[in-house]
C-alpha atoms as a PDB file:
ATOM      1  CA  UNK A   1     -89.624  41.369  31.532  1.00  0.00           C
ATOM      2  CA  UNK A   2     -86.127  40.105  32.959  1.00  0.00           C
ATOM      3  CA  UNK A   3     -85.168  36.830  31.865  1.00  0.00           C
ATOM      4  CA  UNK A   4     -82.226  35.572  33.777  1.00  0.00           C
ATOM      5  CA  UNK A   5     -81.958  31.649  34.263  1.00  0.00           C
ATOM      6  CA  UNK A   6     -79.605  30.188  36.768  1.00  0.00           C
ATOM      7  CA  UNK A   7     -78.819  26.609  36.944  1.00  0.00           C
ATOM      8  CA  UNK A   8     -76.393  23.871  37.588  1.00  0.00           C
ATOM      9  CA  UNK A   9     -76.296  23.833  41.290  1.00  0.00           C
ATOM     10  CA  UNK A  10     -76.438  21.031  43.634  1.00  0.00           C
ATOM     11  CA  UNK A  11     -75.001  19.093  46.349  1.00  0.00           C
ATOM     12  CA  UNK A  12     -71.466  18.994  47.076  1.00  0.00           C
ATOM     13  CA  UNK A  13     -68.316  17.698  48.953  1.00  0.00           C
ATOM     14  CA  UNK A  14     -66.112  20.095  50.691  1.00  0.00           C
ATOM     15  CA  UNK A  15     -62.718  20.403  47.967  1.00  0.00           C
ATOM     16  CA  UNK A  16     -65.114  19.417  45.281  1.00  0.00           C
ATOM     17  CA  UNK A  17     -66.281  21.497  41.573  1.00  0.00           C
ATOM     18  CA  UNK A  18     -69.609  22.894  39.957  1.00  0.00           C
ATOM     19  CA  UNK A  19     -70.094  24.738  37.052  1.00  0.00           C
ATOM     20  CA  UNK A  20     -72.981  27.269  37.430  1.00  0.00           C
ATOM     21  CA  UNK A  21     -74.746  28.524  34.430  1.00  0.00           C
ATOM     22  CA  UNK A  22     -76.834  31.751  33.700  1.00  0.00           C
ATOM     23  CA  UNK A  23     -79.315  32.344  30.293  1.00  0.00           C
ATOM     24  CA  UNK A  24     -80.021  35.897  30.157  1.00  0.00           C
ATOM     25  CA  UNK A  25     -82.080  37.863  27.972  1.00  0.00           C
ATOM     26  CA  UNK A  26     -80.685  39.757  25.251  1.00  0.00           C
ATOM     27  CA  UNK A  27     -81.954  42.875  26.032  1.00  0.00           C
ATOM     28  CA  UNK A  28     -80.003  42.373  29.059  1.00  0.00           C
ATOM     29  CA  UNK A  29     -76.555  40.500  28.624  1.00  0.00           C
ATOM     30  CA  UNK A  30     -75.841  42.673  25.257  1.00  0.00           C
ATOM     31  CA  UNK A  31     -75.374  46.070  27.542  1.00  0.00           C
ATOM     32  CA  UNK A  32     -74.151  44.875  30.809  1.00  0.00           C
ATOM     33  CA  UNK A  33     -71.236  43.456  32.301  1.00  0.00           C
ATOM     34  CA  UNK A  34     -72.593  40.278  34.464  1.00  0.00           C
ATOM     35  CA  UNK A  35     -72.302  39.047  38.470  1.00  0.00           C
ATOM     36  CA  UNK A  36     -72.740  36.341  40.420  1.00  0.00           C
ATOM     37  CA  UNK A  37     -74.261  36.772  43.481  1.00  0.00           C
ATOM     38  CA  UNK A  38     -74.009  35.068  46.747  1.00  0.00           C
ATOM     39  CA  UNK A  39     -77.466  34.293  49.182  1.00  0.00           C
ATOM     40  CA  UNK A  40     -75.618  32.529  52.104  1.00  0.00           C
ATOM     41  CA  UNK A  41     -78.676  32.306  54.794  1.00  0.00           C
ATOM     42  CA  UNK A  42     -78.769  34.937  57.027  1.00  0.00           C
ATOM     43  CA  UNK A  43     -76.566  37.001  55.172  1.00  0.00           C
ATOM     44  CA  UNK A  44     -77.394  39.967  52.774  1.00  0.00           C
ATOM     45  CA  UNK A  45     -76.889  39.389  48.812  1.00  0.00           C
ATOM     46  CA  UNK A  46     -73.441  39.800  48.031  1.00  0.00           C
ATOM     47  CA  UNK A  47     -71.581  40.092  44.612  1.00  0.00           C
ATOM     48  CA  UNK A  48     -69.046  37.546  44.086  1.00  0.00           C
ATOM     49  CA  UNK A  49     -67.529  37.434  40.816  1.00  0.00           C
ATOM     50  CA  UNK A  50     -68.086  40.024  37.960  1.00  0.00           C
ATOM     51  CA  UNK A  51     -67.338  39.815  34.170  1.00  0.00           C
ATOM     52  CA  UNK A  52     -67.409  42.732  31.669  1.00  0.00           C
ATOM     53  CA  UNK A  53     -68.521  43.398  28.326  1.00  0.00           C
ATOM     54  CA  UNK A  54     -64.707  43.229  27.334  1.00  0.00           C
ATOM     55  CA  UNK A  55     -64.422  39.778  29.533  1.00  0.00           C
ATOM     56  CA  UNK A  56     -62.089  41.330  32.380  1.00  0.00           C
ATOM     57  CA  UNK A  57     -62.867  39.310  35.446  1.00  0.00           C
ATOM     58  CA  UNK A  58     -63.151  40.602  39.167  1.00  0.00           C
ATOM     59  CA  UNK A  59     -63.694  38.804  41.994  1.00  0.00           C
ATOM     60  CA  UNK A  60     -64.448  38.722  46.041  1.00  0.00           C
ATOM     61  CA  UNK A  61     -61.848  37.906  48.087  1.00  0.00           C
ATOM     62  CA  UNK A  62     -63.431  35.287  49.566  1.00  0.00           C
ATOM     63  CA  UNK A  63     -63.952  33.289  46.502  1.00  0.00           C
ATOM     64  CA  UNK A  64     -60.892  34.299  44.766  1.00  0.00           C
ATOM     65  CA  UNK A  65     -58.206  31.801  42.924  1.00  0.00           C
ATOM     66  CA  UNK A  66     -61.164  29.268  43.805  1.00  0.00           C
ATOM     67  CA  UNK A  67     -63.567  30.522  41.307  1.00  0.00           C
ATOM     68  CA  UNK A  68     -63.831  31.675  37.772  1.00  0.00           C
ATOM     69  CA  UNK A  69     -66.585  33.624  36.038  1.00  0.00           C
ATOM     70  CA  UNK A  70     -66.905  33.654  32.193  1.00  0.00           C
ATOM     71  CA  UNK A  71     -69.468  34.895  29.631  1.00  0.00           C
ATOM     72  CA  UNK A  72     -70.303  33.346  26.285  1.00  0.00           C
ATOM     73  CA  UNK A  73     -71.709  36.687  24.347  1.00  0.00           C
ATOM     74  CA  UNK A  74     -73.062  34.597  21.381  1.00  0.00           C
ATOM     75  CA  UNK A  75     -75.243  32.584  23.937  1.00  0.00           C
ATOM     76  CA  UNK A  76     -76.074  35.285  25.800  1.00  0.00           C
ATOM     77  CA  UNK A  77     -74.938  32.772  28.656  1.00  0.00           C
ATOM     78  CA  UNK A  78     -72.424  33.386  31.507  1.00  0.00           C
ATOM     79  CA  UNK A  79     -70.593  30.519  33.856  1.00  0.00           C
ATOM     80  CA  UNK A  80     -69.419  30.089  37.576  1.00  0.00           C
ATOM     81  CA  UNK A  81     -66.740  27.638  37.563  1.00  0.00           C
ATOM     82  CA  UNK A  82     -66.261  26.626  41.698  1.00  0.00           C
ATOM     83  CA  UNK A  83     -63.804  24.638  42.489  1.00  0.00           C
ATOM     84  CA  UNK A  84     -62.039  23.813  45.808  1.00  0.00           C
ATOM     85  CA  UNK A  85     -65.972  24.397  47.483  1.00  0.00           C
ATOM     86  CA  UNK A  86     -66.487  25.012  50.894  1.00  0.00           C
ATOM     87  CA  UNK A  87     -69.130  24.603  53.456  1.00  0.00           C
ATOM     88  CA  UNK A  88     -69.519  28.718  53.996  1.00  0.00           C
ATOM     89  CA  UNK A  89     -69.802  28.927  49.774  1.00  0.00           C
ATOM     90  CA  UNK A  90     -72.952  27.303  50.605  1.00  0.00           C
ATOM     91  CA  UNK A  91     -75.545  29.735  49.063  1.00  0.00           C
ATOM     92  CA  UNK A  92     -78.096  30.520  46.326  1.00  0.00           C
ATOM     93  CA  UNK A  93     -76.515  32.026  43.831  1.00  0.00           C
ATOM     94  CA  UNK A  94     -78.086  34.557  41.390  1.00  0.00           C
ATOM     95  CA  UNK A  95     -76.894  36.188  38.294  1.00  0.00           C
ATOM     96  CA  UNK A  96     -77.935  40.113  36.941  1.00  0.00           C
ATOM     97  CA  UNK A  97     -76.240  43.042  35.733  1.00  0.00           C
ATOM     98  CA  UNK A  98     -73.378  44.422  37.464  1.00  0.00           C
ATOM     99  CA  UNK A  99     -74.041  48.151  38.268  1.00  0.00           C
ATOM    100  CA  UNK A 100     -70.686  50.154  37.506  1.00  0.00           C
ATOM    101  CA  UNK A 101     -70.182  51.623  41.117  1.00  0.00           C
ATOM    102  CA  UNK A 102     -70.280  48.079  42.627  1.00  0.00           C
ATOM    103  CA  UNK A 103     -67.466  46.709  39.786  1.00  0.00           C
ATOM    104  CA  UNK A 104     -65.298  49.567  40.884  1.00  0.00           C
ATOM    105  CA  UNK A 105     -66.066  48.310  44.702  1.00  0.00           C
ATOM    106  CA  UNK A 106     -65.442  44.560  43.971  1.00  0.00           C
ATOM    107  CA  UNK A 107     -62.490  45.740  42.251  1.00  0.00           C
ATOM    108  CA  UNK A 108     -60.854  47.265  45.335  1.00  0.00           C
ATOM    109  CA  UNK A 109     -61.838  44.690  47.443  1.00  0.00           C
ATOM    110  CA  UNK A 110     -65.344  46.076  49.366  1.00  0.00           C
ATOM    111  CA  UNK A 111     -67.774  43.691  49.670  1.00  0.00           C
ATOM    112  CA  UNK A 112     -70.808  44.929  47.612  1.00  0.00           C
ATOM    113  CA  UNK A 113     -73.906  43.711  49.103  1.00  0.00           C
ATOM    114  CA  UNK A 114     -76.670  46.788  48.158  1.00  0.00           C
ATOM    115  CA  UNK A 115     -77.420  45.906  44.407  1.00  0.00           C
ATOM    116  CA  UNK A 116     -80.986  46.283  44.547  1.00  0.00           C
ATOM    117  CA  UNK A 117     -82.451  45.108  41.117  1.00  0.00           C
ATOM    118  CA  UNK A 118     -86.273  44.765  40.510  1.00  0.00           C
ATOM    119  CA  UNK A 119     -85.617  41.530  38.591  1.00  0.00           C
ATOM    120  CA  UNK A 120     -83.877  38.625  39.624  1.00  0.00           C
ATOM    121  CA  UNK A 121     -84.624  35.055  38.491  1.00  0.00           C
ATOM    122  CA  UNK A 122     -85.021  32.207  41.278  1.00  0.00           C
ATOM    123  CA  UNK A 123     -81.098  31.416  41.575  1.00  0.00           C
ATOM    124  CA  UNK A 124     -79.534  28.201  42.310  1.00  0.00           C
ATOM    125  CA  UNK A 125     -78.979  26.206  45.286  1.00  0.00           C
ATOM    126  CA  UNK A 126     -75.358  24.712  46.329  1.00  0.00           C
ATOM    127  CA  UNK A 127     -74.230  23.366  49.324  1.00  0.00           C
ATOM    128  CA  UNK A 128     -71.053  22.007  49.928  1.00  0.00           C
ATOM    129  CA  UNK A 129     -70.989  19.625  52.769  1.00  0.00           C
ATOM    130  CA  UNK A 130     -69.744  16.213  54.157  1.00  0.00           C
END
């Protein structure tokens, strides 16, 4: 059993912040490096920001400079700080283990959109609109 947690979405202005939290297991968030991953509708899963064990940071471009992922090892918690939302960052967003073939993709700037986990937790709804 999976235990990952996802909170702190919500309804938002365009230009305006959330903070996005994830509880995962220990099991889990002791082994991995961590995602966030974006649900827009009609679109496939996509990872959007990454953090590693040794808390180097990787992002998509399309969220890049506007967001900032960060992982509290002791609390087995990691964070998606959005700011400057907009309406097409309106998504579920889900949090799991980062496989390392789709880091090295986010890294150079291909979307990764196949990470097929059997777990994921029920994610967290934003939507940024006026």
């Amino acid at each position: 059993q999976v235990d990952l947690v996802e909170s702190g979405g919500g309804l938002v202005q365009p230009g305006g912040s959330l903070r996005l939290s994830c509880v995962v297991s220990e099991d889990i968030f002791g082994i991995n490096d961590m995602g966030w991953y974006q649900k827009a509708p009609g679109k496939q899963r996509e990872l959007v920001a990454a953090v590693t064990r040794q808390d180097d940071t990787s992002y998509a471009d399309s969220v890049k400079g506007r967001f900032t992922v960060s992982r509290d090892n002791a609390k087995n918690t990691m964070y998606l700080q959005m700011n400057s939302l907009k309406p097409e960052d309106t998504a579920v967003y889900y949090c799991n283990a980062v496989p390392p073939i789709a880091l090295v993709r986010l890294k150079a700037g291909i979307p990764v959109t196949n990470v097929d986990y059997p777990d994921w937790g029920r994610g967290t709804q934003v939507t940024v609109s006026s």
